[in-house]
PDB file of N, CA and C in Angstrom:
ATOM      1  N   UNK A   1     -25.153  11.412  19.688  1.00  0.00           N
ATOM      2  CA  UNK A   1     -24.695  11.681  18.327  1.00  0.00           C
ATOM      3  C   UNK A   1     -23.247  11.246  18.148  1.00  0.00           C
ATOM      4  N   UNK A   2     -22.351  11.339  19.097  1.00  0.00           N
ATOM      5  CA  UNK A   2     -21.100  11.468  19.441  1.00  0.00           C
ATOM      6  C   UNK A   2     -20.716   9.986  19.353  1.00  0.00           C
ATOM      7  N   UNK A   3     -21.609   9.112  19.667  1.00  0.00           N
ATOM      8  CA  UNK A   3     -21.310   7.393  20.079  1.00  0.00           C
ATOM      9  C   UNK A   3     -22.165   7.181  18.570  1.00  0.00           C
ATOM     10  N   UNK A   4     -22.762   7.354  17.917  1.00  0.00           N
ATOM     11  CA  UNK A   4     -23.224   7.088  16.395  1.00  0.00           C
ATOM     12  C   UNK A   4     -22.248   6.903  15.611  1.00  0.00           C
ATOM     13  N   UNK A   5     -21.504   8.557  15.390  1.00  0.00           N
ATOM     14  CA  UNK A   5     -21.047   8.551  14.842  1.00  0.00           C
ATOM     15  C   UNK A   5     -19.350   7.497  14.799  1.00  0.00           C
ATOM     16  N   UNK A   6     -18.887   7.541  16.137  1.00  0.00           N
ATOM     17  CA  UNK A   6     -17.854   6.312  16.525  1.00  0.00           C
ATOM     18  C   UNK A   6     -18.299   5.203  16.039  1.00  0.00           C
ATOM     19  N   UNK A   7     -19.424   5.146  16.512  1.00  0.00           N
ATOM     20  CA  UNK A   7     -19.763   3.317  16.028  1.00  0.00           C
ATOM     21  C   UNK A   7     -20.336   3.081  14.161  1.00  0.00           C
ATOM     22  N   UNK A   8     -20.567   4.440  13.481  1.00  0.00           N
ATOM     23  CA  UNK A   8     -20.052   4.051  12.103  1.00  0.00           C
ATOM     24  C   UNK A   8     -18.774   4.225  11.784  1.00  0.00           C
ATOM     25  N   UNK A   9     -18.235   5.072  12.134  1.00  0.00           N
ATOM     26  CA  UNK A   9     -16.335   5.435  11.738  1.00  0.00           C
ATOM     27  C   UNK A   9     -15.921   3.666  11.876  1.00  0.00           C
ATOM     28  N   UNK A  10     -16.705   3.317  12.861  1.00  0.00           N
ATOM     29  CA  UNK A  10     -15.604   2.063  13.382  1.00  0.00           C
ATOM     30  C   UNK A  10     -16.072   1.010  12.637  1.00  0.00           C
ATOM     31  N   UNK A  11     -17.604   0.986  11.852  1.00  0.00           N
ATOM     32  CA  UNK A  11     -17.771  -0.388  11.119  1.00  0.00           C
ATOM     33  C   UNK A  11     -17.486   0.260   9.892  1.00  0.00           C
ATOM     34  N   UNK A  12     -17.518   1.605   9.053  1.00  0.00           N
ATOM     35  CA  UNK A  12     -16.609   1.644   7.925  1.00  0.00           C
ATOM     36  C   UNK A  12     -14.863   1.388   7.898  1.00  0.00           C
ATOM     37  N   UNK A  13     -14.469   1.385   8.715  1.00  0.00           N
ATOM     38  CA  UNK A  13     -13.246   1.051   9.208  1.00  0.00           C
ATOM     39  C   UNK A  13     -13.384  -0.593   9.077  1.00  0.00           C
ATOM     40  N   UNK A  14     -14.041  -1.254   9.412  1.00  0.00           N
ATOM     41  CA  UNK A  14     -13.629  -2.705   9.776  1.00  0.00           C
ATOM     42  C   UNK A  14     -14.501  -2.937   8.162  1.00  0.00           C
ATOM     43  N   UNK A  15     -15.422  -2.281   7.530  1.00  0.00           N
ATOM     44  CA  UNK A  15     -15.503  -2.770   6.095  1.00  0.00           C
ATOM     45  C   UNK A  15     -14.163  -3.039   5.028  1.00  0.00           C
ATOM     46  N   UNK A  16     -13.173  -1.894   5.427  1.00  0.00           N
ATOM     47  CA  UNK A  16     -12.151  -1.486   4.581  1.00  0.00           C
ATOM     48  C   UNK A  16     -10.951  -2.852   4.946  1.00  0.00           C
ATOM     49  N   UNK A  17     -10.962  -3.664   5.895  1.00  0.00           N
ATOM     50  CA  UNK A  17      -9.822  -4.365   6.447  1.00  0.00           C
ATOM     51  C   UNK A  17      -9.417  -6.033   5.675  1.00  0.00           C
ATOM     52  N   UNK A  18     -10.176  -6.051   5.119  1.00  0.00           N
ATOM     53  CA  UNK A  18     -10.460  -6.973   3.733  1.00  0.00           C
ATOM     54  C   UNK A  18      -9.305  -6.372   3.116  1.00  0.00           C
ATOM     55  N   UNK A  19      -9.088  -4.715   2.764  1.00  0.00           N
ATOM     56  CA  UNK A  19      -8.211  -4.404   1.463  1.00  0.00           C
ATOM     57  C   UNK A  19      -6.873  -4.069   1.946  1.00  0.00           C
ATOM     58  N   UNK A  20      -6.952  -4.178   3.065  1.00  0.00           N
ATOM     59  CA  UNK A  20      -5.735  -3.663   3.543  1.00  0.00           C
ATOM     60  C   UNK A  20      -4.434  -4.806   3.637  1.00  0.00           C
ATOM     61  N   UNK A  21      -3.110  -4.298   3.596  1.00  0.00           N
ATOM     62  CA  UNK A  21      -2.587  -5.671   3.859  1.00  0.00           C
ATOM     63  C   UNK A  21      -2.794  -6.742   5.007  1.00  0.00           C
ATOM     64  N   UNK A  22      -2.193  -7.752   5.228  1.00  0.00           N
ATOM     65  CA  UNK A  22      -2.712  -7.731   7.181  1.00  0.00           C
ATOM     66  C   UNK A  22      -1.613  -7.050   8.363  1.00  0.00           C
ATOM     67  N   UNK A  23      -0.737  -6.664   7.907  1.00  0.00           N
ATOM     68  CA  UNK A  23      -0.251  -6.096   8.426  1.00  0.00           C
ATOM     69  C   UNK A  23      -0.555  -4.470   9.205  1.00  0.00           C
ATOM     70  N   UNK A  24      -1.474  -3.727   8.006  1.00  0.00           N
ATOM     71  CA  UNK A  24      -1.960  -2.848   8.332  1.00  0.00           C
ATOM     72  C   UNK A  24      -3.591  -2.883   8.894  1.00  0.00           C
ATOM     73  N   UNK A  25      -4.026  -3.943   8.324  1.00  0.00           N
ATOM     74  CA  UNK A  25      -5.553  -4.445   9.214  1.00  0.00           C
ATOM     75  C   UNK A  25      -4.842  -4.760  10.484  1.00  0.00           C
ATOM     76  N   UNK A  26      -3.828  -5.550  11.027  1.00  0.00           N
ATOM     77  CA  UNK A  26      -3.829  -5.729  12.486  1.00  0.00           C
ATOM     78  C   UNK A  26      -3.635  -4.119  12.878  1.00  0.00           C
ATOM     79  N   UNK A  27      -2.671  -3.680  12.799  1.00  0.00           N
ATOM     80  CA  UNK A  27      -2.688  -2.164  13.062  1.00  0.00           C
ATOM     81  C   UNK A  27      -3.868  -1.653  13.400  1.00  0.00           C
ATOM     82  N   UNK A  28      -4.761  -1.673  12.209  1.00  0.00           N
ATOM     83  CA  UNK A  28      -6.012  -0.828  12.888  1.00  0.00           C
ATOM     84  C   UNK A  28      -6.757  -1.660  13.842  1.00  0.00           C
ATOM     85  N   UNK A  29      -6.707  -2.801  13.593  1.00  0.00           N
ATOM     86  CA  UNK A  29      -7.939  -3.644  14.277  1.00  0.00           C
ATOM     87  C   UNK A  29      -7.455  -3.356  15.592  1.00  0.00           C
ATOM     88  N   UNK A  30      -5.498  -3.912  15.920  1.00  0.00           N
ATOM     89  CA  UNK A  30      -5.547  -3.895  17.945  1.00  0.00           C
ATOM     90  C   UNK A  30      -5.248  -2.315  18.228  1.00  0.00           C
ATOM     91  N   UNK A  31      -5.206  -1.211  16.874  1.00  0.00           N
ATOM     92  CA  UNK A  31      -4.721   0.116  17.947  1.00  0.00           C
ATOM     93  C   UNK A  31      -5.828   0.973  17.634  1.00  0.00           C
ATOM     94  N   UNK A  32      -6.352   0.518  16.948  1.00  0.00           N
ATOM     95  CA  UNK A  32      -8.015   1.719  17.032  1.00  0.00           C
ATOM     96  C   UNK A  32      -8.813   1.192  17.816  1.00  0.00           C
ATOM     97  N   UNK A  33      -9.569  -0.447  16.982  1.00  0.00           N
ATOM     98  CA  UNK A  33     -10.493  -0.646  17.078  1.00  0.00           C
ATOM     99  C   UNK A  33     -10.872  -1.307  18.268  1.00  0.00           C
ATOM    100  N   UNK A  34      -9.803  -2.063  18.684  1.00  0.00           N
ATOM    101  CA  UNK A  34      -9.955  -3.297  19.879  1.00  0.00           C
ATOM    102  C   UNK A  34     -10.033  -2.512  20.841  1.00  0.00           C
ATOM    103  N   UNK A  35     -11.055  -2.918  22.548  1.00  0.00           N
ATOM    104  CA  UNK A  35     -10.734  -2.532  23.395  1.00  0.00           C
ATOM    105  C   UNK A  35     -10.332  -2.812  24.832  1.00  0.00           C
ATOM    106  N   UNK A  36      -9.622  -3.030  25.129  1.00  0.00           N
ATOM    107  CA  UNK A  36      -8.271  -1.457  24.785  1.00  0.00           C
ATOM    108  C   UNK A  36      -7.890  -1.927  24.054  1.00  0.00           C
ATOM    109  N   UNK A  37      -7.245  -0.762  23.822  1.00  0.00           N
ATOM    110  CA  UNK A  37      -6.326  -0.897  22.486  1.00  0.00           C
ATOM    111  C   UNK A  37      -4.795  -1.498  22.603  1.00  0.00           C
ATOM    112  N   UNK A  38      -4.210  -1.405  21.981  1.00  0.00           N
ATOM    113  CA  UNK A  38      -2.578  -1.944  21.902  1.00  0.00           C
ATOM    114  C   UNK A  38      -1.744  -0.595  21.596  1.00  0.00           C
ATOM    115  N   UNK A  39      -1.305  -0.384  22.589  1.00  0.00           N
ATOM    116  CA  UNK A  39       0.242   0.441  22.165  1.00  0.00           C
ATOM    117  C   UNK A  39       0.418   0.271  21.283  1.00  0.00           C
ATOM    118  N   UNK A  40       1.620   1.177  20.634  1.00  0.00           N
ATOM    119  CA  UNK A  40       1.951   1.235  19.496  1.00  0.00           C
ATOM    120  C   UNK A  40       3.374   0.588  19.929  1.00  0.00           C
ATOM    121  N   UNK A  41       3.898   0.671  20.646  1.00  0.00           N
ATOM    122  CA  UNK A  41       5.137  -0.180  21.446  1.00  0.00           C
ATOM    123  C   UNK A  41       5.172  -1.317  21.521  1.00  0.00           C
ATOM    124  N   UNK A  42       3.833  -2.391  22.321  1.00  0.00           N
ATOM    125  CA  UNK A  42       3.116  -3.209  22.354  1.00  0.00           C
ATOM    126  C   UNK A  42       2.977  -4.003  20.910  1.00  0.00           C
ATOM    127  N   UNK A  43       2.601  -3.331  20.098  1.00  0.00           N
ATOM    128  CA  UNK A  43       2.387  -3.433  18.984  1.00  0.00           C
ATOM    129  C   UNK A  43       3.328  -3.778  17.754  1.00  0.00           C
ATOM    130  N   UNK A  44       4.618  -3.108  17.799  1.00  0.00           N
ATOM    131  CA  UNK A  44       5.282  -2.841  16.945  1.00  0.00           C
ATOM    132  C   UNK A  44       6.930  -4.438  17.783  1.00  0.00           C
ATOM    133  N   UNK A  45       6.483  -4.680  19.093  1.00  0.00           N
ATOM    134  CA  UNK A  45       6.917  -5.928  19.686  1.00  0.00           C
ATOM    135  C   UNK A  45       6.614  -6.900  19.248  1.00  0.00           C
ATOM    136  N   UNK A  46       4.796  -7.521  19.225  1.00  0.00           N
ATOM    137  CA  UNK A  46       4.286  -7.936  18.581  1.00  0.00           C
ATOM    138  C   UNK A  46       4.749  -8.659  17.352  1.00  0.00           C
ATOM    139  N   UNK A  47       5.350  -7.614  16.287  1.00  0.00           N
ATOM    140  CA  UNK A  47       5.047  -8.153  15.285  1.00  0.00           C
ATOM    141  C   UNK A  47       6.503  -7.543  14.722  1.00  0.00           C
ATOM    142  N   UNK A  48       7.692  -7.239  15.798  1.00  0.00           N
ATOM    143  CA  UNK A  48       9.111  -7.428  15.674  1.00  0.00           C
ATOM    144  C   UNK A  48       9.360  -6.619  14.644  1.00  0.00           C
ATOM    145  N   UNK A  49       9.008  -5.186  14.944  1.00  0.00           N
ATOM    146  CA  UNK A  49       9.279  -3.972  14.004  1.00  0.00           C
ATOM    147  C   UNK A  49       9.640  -2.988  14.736  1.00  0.00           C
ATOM    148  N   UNK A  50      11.019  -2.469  13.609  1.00  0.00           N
ATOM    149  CA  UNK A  50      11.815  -1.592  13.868  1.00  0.00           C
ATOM    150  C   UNK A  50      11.040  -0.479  14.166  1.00  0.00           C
ATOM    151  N   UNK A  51      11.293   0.583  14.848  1.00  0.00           N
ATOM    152  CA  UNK A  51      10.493   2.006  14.625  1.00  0.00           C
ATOM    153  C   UNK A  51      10.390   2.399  13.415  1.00  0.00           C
ATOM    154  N   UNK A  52      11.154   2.695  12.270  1.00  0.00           N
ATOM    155  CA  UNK A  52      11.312   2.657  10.888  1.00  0.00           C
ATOM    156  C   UNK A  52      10.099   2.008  10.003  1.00  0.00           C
ATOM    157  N   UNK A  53      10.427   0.614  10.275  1.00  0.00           N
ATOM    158  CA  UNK A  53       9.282  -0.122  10.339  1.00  0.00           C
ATOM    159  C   UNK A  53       7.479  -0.010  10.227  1.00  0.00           C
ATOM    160  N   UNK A  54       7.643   0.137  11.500  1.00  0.00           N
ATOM    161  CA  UNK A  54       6.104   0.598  12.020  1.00  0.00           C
ATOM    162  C   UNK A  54       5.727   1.979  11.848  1.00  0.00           C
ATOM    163  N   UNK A  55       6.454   3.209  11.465  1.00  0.00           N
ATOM    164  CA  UNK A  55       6.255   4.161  10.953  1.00  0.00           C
ATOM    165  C   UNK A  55       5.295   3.905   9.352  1.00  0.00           C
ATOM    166  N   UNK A  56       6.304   3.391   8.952  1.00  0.00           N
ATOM    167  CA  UNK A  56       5.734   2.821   7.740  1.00  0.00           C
ATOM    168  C   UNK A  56       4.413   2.691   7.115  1.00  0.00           C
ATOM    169  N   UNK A  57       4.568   1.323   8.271  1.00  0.00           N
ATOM    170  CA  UNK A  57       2.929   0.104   8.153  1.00  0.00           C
ATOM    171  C   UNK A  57       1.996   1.629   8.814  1.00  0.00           C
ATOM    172  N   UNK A  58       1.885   2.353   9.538  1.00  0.00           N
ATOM    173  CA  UNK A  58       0.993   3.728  10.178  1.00  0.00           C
ATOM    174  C   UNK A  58       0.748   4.257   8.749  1.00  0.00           C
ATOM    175  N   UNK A  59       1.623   5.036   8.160  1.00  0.00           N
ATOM    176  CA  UNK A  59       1.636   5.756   6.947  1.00  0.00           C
ATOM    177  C   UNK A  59       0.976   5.351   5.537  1.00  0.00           C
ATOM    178  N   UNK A  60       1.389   4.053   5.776  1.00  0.00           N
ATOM    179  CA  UNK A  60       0.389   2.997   4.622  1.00  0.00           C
ATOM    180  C   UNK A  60      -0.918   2.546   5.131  1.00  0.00           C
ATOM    181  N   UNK A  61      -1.430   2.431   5.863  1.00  0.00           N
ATOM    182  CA  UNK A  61      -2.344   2.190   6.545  1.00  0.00           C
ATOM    183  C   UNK A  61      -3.377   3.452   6.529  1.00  0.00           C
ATOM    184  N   UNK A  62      -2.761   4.599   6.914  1.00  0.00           N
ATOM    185  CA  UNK A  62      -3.660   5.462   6.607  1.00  0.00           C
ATOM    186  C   UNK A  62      -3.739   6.275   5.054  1.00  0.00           C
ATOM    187  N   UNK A  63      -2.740   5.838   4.361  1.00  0.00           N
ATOM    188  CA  UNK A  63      -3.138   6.455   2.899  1.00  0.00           C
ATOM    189  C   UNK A  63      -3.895   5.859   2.660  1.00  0.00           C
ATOM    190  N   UNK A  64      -3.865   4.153   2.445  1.00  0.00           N
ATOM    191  CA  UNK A  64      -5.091   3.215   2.341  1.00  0.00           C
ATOM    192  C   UNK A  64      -6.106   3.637   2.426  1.00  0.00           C
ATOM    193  N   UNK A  65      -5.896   3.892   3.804  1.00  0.00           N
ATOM    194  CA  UNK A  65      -7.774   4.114   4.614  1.00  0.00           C
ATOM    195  C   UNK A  65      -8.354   5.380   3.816  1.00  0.00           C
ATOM    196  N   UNK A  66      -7.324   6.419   3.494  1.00  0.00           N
ATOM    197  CA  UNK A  66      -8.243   7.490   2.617  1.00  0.00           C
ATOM    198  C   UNK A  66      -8.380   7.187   1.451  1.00  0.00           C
ATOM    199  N   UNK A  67      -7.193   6.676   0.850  1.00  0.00           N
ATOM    200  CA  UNK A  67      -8.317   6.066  -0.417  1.00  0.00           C
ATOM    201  C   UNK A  67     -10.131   5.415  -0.177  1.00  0.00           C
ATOM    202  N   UNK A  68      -9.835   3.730   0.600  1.00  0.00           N
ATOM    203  CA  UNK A  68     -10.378   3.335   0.792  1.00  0.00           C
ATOM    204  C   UNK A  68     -12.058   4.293   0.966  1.00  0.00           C
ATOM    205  N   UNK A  69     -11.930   4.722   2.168  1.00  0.00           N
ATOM    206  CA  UNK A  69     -12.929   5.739   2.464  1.00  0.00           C
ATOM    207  C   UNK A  69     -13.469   6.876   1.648  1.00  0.00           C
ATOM    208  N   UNK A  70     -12.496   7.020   0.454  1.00  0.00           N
ATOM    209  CA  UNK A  70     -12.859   7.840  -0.419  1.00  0.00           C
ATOM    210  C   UNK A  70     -13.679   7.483  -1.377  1.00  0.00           C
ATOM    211  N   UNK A  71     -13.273   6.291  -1.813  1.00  0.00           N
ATOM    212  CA  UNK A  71     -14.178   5.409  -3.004  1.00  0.00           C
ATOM    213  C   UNK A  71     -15.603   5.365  -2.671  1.00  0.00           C
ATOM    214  N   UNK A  72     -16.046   5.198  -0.887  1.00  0.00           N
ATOM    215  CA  UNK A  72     -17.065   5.267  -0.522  1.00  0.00           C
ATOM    216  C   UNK A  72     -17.817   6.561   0.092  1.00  0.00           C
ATOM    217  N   UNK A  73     -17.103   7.623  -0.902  1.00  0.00           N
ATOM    218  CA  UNK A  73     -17.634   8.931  -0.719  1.00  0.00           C
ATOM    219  C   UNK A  73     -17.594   9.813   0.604  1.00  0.00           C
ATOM    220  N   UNK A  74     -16.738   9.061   1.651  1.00  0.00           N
ATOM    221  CA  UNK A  74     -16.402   9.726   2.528  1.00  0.00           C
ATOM    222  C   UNK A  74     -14.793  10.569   2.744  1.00  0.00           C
ATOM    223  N   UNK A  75     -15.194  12.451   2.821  1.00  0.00           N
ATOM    224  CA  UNK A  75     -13.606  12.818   3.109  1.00  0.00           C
ATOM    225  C   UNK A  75     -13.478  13.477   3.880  1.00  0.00           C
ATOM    226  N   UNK A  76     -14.411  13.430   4.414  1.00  0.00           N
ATOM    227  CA  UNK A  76     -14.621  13.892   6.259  1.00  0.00           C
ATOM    228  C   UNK A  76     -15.864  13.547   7.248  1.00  0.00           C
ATOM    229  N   UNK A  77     -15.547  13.924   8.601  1.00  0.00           N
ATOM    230  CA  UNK A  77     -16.114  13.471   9.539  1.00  0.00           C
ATOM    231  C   UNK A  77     -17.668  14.098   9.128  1.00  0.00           C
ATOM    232  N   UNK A  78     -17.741  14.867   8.638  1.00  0.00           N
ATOM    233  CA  UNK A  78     -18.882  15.682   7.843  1.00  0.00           C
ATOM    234  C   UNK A  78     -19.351  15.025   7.054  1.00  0.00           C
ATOM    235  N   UNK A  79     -18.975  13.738   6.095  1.00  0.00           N
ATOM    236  CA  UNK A  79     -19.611  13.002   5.308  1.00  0.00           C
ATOM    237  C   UNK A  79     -20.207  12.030   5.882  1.00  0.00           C
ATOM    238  N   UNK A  80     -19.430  11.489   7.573  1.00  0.00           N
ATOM    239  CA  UNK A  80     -20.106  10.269   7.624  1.00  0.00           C
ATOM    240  C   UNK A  80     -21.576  10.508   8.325  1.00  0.00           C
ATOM    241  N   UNK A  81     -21.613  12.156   8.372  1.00  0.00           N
ATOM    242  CA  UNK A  81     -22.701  12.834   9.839  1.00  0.00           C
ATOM    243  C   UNK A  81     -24.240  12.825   8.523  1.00  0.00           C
ATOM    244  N   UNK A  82     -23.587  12.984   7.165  1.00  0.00           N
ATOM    245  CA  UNK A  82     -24.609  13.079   6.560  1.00  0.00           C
ATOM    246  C   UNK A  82     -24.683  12.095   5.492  1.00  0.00           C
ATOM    247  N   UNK A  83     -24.723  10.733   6.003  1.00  0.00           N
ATOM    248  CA  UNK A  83     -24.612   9.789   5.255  1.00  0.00           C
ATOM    249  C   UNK A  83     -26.511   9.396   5.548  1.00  0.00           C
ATOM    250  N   UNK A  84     -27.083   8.772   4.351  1.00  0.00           N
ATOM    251  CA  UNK A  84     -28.165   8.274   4.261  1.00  0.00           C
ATOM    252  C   UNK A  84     -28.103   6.842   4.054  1.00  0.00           C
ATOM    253  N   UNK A  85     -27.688   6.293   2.962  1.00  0.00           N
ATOM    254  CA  UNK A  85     -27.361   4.893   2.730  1.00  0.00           C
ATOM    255  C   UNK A  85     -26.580   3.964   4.128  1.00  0.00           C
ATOM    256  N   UNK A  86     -26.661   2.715   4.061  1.00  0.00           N
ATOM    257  CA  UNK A  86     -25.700   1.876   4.927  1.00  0.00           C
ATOM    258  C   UNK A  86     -24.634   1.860   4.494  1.00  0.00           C
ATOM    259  N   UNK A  87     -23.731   1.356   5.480  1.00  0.00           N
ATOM    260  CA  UNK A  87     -22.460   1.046   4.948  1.00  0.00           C
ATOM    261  C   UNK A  87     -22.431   0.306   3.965  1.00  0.00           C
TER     262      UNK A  87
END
């Protein structure tokens, strides 16, 4: 149940990365989704951001994602357990 539900979190996640800037799609794509993942250290080297910075792109990234995820009727881990439709 436990690996279901990961492996929809993770393709509604990669539906949403189209809307995101790319700044915040790389974010999710190398520190969630990829595996392994990318530091956030790693990460924020990468792509030559201040801590300030990359605080930021995190914070925008996940307001996004709840919008995003909201439009598609999900606002908790409880919605995606009783989802019927596909992504």
């Amino acid at each position: 149940m436990q690996v279901m539900a990961e492996q929809d979190m993770a393709e509604l996640l990669r539906c949403c990365l189209p809307e995101l800037t790319e700044i915040e799609a790389e974010y999710i794509r190398d520190c969630w989704l990829k595996k392994p993942r990318t530091s956030l250290k790693r990460f924020a080297e990468q792509w030559q951001l201040p801590t300030k910075e990359l605080q930021n792109v995190r914070k925008s990234s996940m307001e996004r994602l709840k919008h995003l995820l909201a439009l598609k009727g999900i606002h908790s881990t409880a919605d995606l357990a009783g989802r019927e439709e596909p992504i």
